[in-house]
Protein backbone atom coordinates (compact mmCIF):
# COMPACT_ATOMS: atom_id res chain seq x y z
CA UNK A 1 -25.33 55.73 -0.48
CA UNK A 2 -28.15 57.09 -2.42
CA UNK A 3 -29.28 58.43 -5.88
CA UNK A 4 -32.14 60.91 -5.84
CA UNK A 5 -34.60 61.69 -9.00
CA UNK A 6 -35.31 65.58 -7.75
CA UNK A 7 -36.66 64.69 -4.34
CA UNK A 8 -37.61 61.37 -4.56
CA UNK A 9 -35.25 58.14 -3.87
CA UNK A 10 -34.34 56.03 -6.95
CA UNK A 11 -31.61 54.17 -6.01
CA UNK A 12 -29.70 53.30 -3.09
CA UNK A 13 -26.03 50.99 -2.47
CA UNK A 14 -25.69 49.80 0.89
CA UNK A 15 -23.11 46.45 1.38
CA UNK A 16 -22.71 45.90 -2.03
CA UNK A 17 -26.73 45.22 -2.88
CA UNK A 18 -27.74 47.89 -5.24
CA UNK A 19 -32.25 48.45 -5.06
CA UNK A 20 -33.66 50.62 -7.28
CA UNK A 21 -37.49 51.96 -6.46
CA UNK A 22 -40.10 52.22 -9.07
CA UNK A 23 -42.98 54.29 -8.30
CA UNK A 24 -46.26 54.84 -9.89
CA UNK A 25 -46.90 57.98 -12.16
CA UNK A 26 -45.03 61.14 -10.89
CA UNK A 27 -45.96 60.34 -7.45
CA UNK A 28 -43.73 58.29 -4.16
CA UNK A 29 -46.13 55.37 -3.98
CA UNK A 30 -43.72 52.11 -4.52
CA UNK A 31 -44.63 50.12 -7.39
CA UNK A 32 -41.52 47.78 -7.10
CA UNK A 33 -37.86 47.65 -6.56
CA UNK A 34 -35.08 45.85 -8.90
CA UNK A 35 -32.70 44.43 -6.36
CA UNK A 36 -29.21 43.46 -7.44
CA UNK A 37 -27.48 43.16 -10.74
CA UNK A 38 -26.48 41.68 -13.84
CA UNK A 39 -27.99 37.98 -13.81
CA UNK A 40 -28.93 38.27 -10.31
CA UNK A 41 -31.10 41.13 -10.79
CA UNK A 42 -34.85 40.59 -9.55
CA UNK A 43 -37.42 42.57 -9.25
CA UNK A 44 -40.29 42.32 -6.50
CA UNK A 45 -43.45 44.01 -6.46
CA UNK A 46 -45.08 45.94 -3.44
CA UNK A 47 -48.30 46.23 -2.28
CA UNK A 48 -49.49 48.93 -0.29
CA UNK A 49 -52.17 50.22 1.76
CA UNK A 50 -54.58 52.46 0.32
CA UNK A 51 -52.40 55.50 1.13
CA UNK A 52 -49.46 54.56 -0.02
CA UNK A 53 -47.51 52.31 2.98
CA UNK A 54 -45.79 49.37 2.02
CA UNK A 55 -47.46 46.17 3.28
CA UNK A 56 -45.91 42.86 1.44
CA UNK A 57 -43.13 42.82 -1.01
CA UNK A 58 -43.62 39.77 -3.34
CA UNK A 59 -41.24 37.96 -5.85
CA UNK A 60 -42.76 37.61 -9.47
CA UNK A 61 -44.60 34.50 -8.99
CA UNK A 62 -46.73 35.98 -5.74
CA UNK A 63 -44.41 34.38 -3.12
CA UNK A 64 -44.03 36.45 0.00
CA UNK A 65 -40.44 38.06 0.90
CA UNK A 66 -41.75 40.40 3.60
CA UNK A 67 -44.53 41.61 5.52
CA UNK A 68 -45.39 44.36 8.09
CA UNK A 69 -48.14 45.40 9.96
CA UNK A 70 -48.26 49.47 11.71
CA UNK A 71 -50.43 51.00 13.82
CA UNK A 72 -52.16 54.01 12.64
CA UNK A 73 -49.15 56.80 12.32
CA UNK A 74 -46.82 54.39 10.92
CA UNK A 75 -44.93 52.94 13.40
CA UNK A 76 -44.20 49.30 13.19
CA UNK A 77 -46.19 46.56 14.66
CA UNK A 78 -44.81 43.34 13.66
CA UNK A 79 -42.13 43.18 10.57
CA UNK A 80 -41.36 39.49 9.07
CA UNK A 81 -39.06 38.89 5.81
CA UNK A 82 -37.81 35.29 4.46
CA UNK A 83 -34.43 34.68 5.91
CA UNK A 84 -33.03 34.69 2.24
CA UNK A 85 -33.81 38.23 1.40
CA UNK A 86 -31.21 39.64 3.01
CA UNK A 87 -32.03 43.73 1.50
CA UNK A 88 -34.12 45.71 4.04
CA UNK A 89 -37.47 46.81 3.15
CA UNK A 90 -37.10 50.70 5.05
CA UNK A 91 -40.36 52.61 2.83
CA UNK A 92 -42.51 54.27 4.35
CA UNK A 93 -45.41 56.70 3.91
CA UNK A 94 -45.10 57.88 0.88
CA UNK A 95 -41.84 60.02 1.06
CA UNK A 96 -40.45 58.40 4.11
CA UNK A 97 -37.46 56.16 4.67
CA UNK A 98 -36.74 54.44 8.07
CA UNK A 99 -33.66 55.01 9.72
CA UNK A 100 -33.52 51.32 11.69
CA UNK A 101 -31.13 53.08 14.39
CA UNK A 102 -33.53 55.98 15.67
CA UNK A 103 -36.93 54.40 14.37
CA UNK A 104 -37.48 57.68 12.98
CA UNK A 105 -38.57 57.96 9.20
CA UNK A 106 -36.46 60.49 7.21
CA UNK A 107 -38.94 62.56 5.50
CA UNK A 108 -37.16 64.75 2.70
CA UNK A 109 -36.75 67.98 4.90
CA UNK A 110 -37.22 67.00 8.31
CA UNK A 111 -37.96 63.38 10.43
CA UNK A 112 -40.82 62.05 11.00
CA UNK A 113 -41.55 59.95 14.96
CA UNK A 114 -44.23 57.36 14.36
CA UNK A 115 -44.61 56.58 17.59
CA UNK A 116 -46.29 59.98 18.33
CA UNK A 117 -47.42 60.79 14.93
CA UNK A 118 -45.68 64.49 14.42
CA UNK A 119 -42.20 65.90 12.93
CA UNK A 120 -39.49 66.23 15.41
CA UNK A 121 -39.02 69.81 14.11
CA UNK A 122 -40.82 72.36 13.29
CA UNK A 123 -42.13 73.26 9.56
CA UNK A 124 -39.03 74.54 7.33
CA UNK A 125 -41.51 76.54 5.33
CA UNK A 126 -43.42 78.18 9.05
CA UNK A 127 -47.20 78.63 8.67
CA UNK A 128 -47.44 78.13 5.21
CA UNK A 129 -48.06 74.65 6.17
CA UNK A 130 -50.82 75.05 8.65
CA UNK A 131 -50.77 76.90 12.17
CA UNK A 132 -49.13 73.19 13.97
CA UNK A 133 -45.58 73.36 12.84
CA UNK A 134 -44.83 69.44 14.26
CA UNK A 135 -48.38 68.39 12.56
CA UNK A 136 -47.97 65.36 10.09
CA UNK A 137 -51.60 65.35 8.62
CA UNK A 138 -55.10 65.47 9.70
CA UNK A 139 -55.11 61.86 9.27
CA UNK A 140 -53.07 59.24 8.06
CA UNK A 141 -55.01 57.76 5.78
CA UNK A 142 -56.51 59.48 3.04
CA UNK A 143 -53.31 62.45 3.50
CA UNK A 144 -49.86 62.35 2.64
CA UNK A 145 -46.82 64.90 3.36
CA UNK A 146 -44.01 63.31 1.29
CA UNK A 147 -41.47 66.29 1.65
CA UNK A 148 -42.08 66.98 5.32
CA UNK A 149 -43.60 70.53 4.19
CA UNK A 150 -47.52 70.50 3.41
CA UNK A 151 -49.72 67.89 3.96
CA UNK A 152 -52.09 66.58 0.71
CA UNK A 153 -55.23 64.92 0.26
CA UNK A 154 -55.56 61.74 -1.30
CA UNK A 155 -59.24 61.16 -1.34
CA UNK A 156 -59.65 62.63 -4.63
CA UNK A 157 -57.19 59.75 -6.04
CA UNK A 158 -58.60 58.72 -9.46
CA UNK A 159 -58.95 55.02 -10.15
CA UNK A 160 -60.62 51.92 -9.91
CA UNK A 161 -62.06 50.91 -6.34
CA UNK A 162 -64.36 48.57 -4.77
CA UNK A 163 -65.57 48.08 -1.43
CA UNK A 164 -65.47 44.16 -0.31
CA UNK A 165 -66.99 43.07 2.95
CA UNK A 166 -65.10 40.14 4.69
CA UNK A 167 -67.11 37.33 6.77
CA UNK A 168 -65.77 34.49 9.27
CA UNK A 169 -68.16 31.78 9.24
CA UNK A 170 -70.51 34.03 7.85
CA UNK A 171 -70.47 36.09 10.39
CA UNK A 172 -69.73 39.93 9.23
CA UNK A 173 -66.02 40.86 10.46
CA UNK A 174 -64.80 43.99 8.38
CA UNK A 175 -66.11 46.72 5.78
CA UNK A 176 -63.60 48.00 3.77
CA UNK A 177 -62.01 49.20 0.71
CA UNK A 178 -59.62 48.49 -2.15
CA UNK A 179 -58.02 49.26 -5.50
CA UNK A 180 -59.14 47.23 -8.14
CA UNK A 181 -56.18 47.48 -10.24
CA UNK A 182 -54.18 45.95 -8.15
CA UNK A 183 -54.97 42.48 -8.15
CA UNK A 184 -53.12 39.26 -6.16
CA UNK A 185 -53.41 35.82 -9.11
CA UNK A 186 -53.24 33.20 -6.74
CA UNK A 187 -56.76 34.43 -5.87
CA UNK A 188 -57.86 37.01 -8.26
CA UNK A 189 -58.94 39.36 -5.81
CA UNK A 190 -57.62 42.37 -5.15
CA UNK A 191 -54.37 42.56 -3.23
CA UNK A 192 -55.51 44.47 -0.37
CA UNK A 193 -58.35 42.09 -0.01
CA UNK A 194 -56.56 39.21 -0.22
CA UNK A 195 -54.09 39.97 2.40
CA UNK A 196 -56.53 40.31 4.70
CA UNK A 197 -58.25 37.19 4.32
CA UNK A 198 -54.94 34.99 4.29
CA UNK A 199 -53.89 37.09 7.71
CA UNK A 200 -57.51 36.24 9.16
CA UNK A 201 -57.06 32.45 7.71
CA UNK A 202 -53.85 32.25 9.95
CA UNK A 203 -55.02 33.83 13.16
CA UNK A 204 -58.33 31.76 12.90
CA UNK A 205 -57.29 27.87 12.13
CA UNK A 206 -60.36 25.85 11.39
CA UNK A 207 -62.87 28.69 10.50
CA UNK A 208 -64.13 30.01 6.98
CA UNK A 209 -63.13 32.85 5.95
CA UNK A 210 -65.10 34.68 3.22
CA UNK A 211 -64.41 38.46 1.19
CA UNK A 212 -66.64 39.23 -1.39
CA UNK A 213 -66.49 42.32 -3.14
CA UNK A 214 -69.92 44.36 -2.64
CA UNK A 215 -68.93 46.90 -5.31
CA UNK A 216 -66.44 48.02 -7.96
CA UNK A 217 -65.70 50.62 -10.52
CA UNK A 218 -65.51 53.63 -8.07
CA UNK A 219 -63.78 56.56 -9.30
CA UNK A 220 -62.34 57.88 -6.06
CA UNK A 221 -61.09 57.02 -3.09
CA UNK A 222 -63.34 59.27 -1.54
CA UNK A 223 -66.77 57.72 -3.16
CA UNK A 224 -65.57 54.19 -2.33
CA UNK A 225 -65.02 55.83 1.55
CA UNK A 226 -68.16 57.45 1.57
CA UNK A 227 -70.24 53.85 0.02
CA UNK A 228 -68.02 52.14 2.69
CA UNK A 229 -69.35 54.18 5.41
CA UNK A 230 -72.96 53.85 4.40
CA UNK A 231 -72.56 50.39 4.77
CA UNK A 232 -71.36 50.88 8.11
CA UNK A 233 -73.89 53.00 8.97
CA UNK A 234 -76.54 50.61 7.95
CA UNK A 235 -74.97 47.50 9.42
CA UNK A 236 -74.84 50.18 12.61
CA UNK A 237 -78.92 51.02 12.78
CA UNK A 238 -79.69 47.06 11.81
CA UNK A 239 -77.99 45.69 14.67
CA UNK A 240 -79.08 48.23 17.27
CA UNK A 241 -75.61 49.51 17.42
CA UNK A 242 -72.96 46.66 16.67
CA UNK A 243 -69.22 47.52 14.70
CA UNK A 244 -67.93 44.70 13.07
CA UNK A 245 -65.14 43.80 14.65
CA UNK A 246 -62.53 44.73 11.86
CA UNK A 247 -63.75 48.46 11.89
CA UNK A 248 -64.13 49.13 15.25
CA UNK A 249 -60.36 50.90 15.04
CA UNK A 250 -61.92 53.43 12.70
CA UNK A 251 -65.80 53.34 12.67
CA UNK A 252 -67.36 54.60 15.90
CA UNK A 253 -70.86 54.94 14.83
CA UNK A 254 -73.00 57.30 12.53
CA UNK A 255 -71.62 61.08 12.91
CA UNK A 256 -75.22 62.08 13.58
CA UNK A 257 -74.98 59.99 16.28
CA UNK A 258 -71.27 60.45 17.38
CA UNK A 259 -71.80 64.30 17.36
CA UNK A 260 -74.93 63.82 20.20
């Protein structure tokens, strides 16, 4: 069962465990949820990719309760939770709720399919929301569509960002970028950051793994995208054409080059 706030999920009962989502500002990025009750009642704190998707949920003292890593529309890669928490963690982009028996994500007015990236029907409002009715966004990264009507950008987010560069044995493995207001205490970096480098500590036993933050105080998301990709670039034309390896998903090269 669940309690909406207009068209956004507040609250939902399912086996007697009773979550309630916080969100930040007006918007349907997940701040945290208060699981439970009375003096049961906890609350545990997300933290989220830049645009929005749920990546760790965390109790109060920074200990991990669950994890998941997508591929780039959303679908599910690998999801892990400690066997104790026994709520499920279904958000999605923002807007979206998984349905665990279809894999599709309910998105307000319509589902969403991850695995291809598109609605599974067409656009309730027609061409209003662009000329492909099944289209999700140009890109799911810096857009959202959290009604299943009309995609929005993000870039313009205000804020606090940074870009951070991360290095294994000094070696240059990923550009990228992160919001500097959300921060992680065990290692005062920010969260986004800090995931990272713990994930790369696992999967590389033995080796030194290194994020330093290049630059903060960015305004937008878009500025700290566009200083990120300069970096890029340069790394790029000093190498005679190498992509560190944590970029080469979504870096191909300079567009002056990539549009030869």
């Amino acid at each position: 069962r669940f309690t909406w706030d207009g068209l956004r999920l507040l609250q939902e009962h399912k086996h007697s465990q009773t979550s309630l989502y916080v969100y930040e500002d007006e918007g349907y990025q997940p701040l945290a949820r208060v699981d439970g009750a009375g003096p049961l009642q906890k609350t545990r704190y997300y933290h989220n990719d830049l645009n929005g998707l749920p990546e760790q949920l965390t109790e109060a003292d920074g200990r991990m309760l669950w994890q998941a890593t997508y591929r780039v529309w959303g679908n599910t890669l690998e999801e892990v939770r400690e066997p104790y928490y026994i709520e499920e963690q279904n958000l999605r982009f923002q807007g979206q709720y998984l349905d665990r028996e279809t894999g599709l994500h309910f998105n307000t007015f319509r589902f969403y399919d991850p695995d291809v990236g598109r609605f599974t029907t067409p656009d309730p409002i027609g061409l209003a929301g662009g000329i492909n009715l099944y289209k999700y966004a140009p890109n799911p990264i810096s857009w959202i569509d959290p009604w299943g009507l009309l995609n929005l950008n993000t870039n313009g987010a205000q804020g606090n960002f940074g870009v951070y560069e991360i290095r294994i044995d000094g070696e240059l493995h990923k550009y990228g970028k992160a919001d500097m207001n959300r921060v992680t205490k065990s290692s005062g970096n920010p969260t986004r950051l800090h995931q990272q480098v713990e994930k790369l500590e696992r999967l590389n036993p033995g080796k030194t793994i290194k994020g330093t933050i290049l630059q903060s105080g960015i305004s937008t998301t878009e500025a700290a995208k566009t200083i990120e990709t300069a970096k890029l670039d340069a790394h790029y034309k000093k190498t005679g054409g190498l992509i560190p390896e944590g970029n080469k998903k979504s870096y191909k090269g300079p567009k002056s080059l990539c549009g030869k």
